[in-house]
Protein backbone atom coordinates (compact mmCIF):
# COMPACT_ATOMS: atom_id res chain seq x y z
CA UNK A 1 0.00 0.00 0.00
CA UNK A 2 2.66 2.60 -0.64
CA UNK A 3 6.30 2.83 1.04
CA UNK A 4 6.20 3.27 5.30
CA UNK A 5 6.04 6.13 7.33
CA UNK A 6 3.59 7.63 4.14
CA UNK A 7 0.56 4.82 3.66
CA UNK A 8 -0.42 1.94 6.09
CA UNK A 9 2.05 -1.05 5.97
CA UNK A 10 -0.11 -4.59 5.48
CA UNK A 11 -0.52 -5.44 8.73
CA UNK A 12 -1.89 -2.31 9.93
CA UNK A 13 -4.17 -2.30 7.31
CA UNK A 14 -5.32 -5.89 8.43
CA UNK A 15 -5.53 -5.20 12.17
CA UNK A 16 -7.48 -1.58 12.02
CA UNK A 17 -9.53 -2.90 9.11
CA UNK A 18 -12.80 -2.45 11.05
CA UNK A 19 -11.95 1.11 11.76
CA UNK A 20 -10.68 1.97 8.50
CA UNK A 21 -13.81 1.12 7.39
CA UNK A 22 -15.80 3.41 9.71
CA UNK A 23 -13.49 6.49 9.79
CA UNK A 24 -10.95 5.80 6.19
CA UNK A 25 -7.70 4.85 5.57
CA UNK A 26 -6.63 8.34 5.32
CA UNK A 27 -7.73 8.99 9.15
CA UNK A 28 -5.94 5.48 10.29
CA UNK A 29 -3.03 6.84 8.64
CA UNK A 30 -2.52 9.94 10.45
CA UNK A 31 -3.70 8.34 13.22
CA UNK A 32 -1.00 5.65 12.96
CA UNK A 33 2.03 8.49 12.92
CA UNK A 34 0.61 10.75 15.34
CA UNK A 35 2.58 11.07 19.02
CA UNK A 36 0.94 11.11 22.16
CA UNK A 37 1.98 12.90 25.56
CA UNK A 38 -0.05 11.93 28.83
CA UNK A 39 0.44 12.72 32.44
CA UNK A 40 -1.04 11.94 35.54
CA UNK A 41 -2.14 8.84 35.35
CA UNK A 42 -5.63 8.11 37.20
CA UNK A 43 -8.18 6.23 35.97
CA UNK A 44 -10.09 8.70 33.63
CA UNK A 45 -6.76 8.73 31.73
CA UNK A 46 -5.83 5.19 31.97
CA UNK A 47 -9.24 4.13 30.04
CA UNK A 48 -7.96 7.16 27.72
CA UNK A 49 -4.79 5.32 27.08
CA UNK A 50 -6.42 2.32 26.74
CA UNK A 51 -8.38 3.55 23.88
CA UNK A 52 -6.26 5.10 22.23
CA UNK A 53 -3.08 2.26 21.78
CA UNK A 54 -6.14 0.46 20.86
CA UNK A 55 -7.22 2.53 18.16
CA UNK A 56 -3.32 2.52 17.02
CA UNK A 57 -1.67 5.60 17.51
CA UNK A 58 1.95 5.58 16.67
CA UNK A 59 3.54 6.58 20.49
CA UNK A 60 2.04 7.03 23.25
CA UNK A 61 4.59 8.67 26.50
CA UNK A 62 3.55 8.45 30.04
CA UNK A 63 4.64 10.96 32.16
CA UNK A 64 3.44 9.70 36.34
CA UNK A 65 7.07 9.78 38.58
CA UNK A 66 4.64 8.55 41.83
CA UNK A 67 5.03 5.11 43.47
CA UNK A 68 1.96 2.76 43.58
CA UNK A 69 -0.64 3.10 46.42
CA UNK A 70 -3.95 1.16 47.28
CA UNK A 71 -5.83 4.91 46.12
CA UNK A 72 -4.61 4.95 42.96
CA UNK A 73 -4.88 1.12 42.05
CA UNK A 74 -8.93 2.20 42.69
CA UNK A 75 -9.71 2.85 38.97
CA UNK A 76 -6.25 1.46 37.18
CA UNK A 77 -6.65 -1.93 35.56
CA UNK A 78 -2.96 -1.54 33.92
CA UNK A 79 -1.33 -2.18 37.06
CA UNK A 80 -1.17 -6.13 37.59
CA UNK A 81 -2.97 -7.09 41.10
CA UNK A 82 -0.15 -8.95 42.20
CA UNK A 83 2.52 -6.56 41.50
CA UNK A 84 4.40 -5.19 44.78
CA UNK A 85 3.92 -1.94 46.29
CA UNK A 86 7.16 -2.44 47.26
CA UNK A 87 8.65 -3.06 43.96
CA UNK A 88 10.23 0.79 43.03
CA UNK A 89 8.73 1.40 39.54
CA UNK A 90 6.33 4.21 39.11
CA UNK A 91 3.37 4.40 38.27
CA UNK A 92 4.40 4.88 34.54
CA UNK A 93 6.56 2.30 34.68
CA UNK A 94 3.88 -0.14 35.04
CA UNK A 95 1.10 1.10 33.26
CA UNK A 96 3.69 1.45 30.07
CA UNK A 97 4.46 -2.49 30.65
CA UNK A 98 0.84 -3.42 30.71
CA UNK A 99 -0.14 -1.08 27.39
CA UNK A 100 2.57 -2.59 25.64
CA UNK A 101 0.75 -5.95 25.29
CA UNK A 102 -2.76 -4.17 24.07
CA UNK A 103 -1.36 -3.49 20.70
CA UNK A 104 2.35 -4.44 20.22
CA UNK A 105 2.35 -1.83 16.98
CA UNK A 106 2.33 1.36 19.52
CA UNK A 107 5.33 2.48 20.92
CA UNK A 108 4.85 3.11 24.64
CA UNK A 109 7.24 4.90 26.57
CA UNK A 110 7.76 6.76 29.63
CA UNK A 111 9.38 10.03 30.04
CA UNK A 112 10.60 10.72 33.94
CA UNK A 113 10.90 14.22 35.48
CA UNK A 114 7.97 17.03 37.21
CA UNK A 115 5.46 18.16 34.19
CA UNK A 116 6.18 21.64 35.08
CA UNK A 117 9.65 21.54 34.98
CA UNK A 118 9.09 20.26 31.00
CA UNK A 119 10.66 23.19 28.60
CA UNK A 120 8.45 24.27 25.46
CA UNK A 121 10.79 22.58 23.04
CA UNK A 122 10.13 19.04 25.05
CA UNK A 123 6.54 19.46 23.47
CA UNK A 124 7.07 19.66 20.14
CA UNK A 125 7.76 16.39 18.99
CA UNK A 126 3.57 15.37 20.65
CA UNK A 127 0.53 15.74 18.52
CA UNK A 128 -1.66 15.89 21.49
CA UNK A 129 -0.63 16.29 25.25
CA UNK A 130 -2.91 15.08 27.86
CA UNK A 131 -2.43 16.41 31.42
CA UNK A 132 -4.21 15.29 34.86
CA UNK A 133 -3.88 15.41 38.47
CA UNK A 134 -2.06 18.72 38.22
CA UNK A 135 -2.83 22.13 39.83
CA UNK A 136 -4.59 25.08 38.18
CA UNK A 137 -1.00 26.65 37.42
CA UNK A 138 0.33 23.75 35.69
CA UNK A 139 -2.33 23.97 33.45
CA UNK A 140 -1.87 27.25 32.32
CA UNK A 141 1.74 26.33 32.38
CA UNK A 142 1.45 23.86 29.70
CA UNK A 143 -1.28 24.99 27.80
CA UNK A 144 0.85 27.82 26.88
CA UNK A 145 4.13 26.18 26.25
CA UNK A 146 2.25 24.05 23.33
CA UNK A 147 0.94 27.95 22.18
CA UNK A 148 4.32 29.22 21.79
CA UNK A 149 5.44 25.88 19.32
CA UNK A 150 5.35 26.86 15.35
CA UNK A 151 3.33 23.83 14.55
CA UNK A 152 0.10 23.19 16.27
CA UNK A 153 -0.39 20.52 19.82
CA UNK A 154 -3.19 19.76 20.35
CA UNK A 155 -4.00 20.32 24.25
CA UNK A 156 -5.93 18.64 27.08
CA UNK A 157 -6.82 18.60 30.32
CA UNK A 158 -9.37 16.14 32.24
CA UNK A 159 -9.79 16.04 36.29
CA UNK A 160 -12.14 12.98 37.34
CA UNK A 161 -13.46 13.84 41.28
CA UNK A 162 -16.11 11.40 42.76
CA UNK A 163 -18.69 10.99 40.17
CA UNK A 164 -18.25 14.15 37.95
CA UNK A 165 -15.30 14.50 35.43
CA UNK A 166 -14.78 17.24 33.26
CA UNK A 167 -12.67 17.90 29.74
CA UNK A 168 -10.75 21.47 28.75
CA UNK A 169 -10.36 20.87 25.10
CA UNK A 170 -7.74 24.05 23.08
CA UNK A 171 -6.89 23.52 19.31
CA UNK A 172 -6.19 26.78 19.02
CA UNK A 173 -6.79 27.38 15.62
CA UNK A 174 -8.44 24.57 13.93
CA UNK A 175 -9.57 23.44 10.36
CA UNK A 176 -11.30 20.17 9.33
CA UNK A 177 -14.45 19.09 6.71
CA UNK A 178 -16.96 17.61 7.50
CA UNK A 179 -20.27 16.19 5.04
CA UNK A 180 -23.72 17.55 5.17
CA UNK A 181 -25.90 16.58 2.94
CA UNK A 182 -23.58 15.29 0.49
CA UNK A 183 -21.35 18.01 0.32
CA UNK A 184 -17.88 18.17 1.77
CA UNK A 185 -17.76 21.55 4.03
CA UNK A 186 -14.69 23.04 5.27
CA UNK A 187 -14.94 24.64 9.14
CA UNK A 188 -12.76 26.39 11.26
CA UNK A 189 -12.74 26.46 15.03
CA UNK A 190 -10.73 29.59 16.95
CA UNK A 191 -9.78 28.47 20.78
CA UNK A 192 -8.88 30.48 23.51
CA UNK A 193 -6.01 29.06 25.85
CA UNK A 194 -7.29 27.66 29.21
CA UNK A 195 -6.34 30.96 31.15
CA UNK A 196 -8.32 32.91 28.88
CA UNK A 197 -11.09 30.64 28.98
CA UNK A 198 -11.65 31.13 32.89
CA UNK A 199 -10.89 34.16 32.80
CA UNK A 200 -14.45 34.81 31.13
CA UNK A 201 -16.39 37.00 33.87
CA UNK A 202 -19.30 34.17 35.40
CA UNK A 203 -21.86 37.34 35.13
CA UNK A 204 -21.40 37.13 30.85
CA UNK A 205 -22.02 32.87 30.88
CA UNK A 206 -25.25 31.66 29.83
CA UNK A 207 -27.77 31.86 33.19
CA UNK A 208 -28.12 27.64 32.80
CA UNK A 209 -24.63 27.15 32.72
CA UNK A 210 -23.54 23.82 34.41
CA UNK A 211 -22.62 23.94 38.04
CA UNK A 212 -20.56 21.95 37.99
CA UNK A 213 -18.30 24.05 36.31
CA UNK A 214 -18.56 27.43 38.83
CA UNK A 215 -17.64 24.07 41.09
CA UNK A 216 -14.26 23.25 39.41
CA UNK A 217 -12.92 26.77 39.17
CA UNK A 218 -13.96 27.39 43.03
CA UNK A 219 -11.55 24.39 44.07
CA UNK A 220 -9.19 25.34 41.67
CA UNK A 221 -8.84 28.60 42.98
CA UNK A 222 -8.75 27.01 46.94
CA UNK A 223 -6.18 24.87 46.01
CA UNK A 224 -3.92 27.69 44.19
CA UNK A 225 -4.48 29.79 47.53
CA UNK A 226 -3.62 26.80 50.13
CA UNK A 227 -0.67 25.44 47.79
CA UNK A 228 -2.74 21.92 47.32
CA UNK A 229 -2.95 19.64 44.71
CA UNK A 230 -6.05 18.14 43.47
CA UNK A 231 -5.66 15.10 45.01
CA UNK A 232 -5.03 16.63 48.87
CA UNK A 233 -8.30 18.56 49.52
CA UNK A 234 -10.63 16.61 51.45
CA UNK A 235 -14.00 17.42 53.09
CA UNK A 236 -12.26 18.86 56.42
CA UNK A 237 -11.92 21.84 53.56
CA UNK A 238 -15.28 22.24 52.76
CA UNK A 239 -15.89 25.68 55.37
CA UNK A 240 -12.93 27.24 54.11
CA UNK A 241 -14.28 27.00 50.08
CA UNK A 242 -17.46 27.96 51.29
CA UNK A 243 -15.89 31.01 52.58
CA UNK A 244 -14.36 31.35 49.22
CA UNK A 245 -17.42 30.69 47.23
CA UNK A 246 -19.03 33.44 48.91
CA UNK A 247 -16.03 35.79 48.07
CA UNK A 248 -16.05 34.97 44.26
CA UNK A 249 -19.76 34.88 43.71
CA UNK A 250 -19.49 37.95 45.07
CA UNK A 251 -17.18 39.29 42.76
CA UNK A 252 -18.52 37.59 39.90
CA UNK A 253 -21.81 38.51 40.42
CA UNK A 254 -23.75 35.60 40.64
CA UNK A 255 -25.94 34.08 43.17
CA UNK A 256 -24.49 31.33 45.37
CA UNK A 257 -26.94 28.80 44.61
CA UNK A 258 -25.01 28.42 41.10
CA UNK A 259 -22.97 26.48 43.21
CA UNK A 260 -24.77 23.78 46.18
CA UNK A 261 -23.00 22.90 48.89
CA UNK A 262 -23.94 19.12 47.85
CA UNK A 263 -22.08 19.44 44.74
CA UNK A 264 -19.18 20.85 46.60
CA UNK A 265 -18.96 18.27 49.53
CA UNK A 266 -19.14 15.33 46.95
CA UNK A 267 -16.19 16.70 44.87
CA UNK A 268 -13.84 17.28 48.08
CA UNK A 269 -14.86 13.73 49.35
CA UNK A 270 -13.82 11.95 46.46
CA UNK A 271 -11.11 10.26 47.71
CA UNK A 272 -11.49 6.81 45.22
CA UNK A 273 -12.35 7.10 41.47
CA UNK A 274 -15.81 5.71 40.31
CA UNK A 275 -14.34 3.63 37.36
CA UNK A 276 -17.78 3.98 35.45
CA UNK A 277 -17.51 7.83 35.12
CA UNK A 278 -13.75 7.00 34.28
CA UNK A 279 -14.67 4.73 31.72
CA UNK A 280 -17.21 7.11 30.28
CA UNK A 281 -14.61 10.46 30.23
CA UNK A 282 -11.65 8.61 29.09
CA UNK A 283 -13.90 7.68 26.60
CA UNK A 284 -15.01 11.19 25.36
CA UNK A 285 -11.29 12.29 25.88
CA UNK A 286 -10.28 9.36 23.56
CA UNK A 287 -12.99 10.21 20.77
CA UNK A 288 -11.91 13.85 20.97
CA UNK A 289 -8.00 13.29 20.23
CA UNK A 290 -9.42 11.02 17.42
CA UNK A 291 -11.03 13.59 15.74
CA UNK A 292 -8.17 16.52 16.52
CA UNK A 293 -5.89 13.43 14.61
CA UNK A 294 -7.44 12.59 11.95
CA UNK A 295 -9.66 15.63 10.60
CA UNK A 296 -12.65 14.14 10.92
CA UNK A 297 -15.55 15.47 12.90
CA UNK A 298 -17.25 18.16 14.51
CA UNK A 299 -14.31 18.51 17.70
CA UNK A 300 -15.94 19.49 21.22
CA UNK A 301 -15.38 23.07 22.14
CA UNK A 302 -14.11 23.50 24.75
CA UNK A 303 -15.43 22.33 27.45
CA UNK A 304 -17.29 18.57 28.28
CA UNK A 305 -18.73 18.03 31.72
CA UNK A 306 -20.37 15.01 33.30
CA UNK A 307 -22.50 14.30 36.42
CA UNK A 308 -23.07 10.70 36.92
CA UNK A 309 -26.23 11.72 39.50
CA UNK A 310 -28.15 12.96 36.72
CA UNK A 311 -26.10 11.23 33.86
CA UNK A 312 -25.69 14.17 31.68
CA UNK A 313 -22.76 15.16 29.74
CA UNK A 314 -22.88 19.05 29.10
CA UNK A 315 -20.56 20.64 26.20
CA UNK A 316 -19.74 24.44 27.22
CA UNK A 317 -18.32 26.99 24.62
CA UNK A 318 -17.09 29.63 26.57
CA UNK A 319 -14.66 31.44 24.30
CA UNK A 320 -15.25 34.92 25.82
């Protein structure tokens, strides 16, 4: 089918055949050179990885420096149940060993060292980086290392608490066709970074905007001010971001209600991941990075969030 590294050798062809019928050979192609950057790896983003070595990606590098504990085995299917906690490899280390026998045609790798401490040239040789279990200043971090590259990465974030998960998606600037009514239509897509997207003021957001997000940016914003990460806060917290709930609805101008206390003690109590709602983000995540890939598709923008109590999945454009 052509030389290698430009068309689909033979056996790729013969082990993606199902989805090179659904989404071309063209898409599997791209698909099949494209490199992959993950860290943090909880169990939204392990089903992610899962899905995606599946679907035959070319590389895939895993980026988690922390030593195994009974918390994060919750939701993580890579690591082997009989493997020692005693044993010294990371986290990465064992998840890359497990991936490697889903599909022996990705490359799986891990890359050691603190996300933040990554340069911006580290980042160009990913298609699509995939962060998690980071603080809010990370995030901004990377996002805008990958907005400084000449080519374009594709960037993601995803935080999984208790039973609500939610997806930042920036493509920055963003072409691809899709068909309606048999015609081919070309679309563009214009992204704002993650700073600039919550940086919107709450008072110009729709008035049935999810909670859930006004949720996410309130513990964001306690954890930036008590020097937490995500994974630390707990529900001994939950007067102190009340206190700051009141102070940035305040500001903001909106009424308090936009964010329940309910909502608020479940996400600081999630101590173990619900591997359904993992199953069902990583999922999304994966489908997302698919389309970004290959081209093909209407791509989420910019923001997915999901409530298992009332089983919706909300997409949020807020661009400013």
């Amino acid at each position: 089918m052509g030389k290698v590294g430009e068309e689909l050798t033979e056996q790729e062809t013969a082990i993606y055949d199902r989805q090179i019928r659904v989404w071309g050979v063209d898409a599997q192609r791209r698909l099949s050179k494209s490199h992959i950057f993950v860290s943090g790896l909880k169990g939204t983003v392990i089903e992610f990885c899962k899905n995606i070595v599946l679907a035959g990606v070319g590389s895939l590098t895993l980026n988690d420096d922390r030593l195994v504990t009974e918390e994060l085995l919750s939701a993580n299917f890579l690591v082997p149940s009989d493997e020692n906690m005693t044993s010294g490899k990371s986290l990465a280390e064992l998840c890359c060993e497990s991936l490697k026998d889903f599909n022996p045609m990705v490359t799986v790798s891990v890359e050691k060292g603190d996300l933040a401490n990554f340069d911006v040239e580290f980042f160009q040789k990913f298609d699509a980086v995939v962060i998690s279990c980071c603080s809010l200043l990370t995030k901004k971090s990377v996002n805008a290392k990958c907005r400084k590259l000449p080519r374009r990465v594709a960037f993601y974030s995803v935080e999984c608490r208790d039973s609500c998960g939610e997806i930042f998606v920036d493509l920055q600037n963003y072409s691809y066709s899709k068909k309606k009514n048999e015609e081919t239509i070309e679309c563009q897509l214009q992204y704002p970074s993650f700073e600039e997207a919550i940086a919107v003021p709450w008072s110009s957001l729709p008035k049935r905007m999810s909670k859930l997000y006004f949720a996410m940016r309130v513990l964001e914003r306690f954890e930036v001010l008590e020097k937490q990460n995500p994974q630390d806060t707990s529900g001994d917290d939950l007067p102190n971001v009340l206190k700051l709930r009141k102070e940035l609805c305040e500001a903001q101008c909106i009424n308090e209600s936009q964010i329940p206390v309910p909502l608020l003690q479940r996400l600081l109590a999630a101590r173990v991941e619900f591997p359904p709602v993992c199953a069902i983000i990583g999922g999304v995540l994966g489908q997302e990075v698919i389309k970004a890939i290959s081209g093909k598709g209407d791509p989420l923008k910019n923001f997915f969030l999901f409530d298992a109590m009332d089983g919706k999945g909300i997409i949020e454009d807020i661009s400013g």
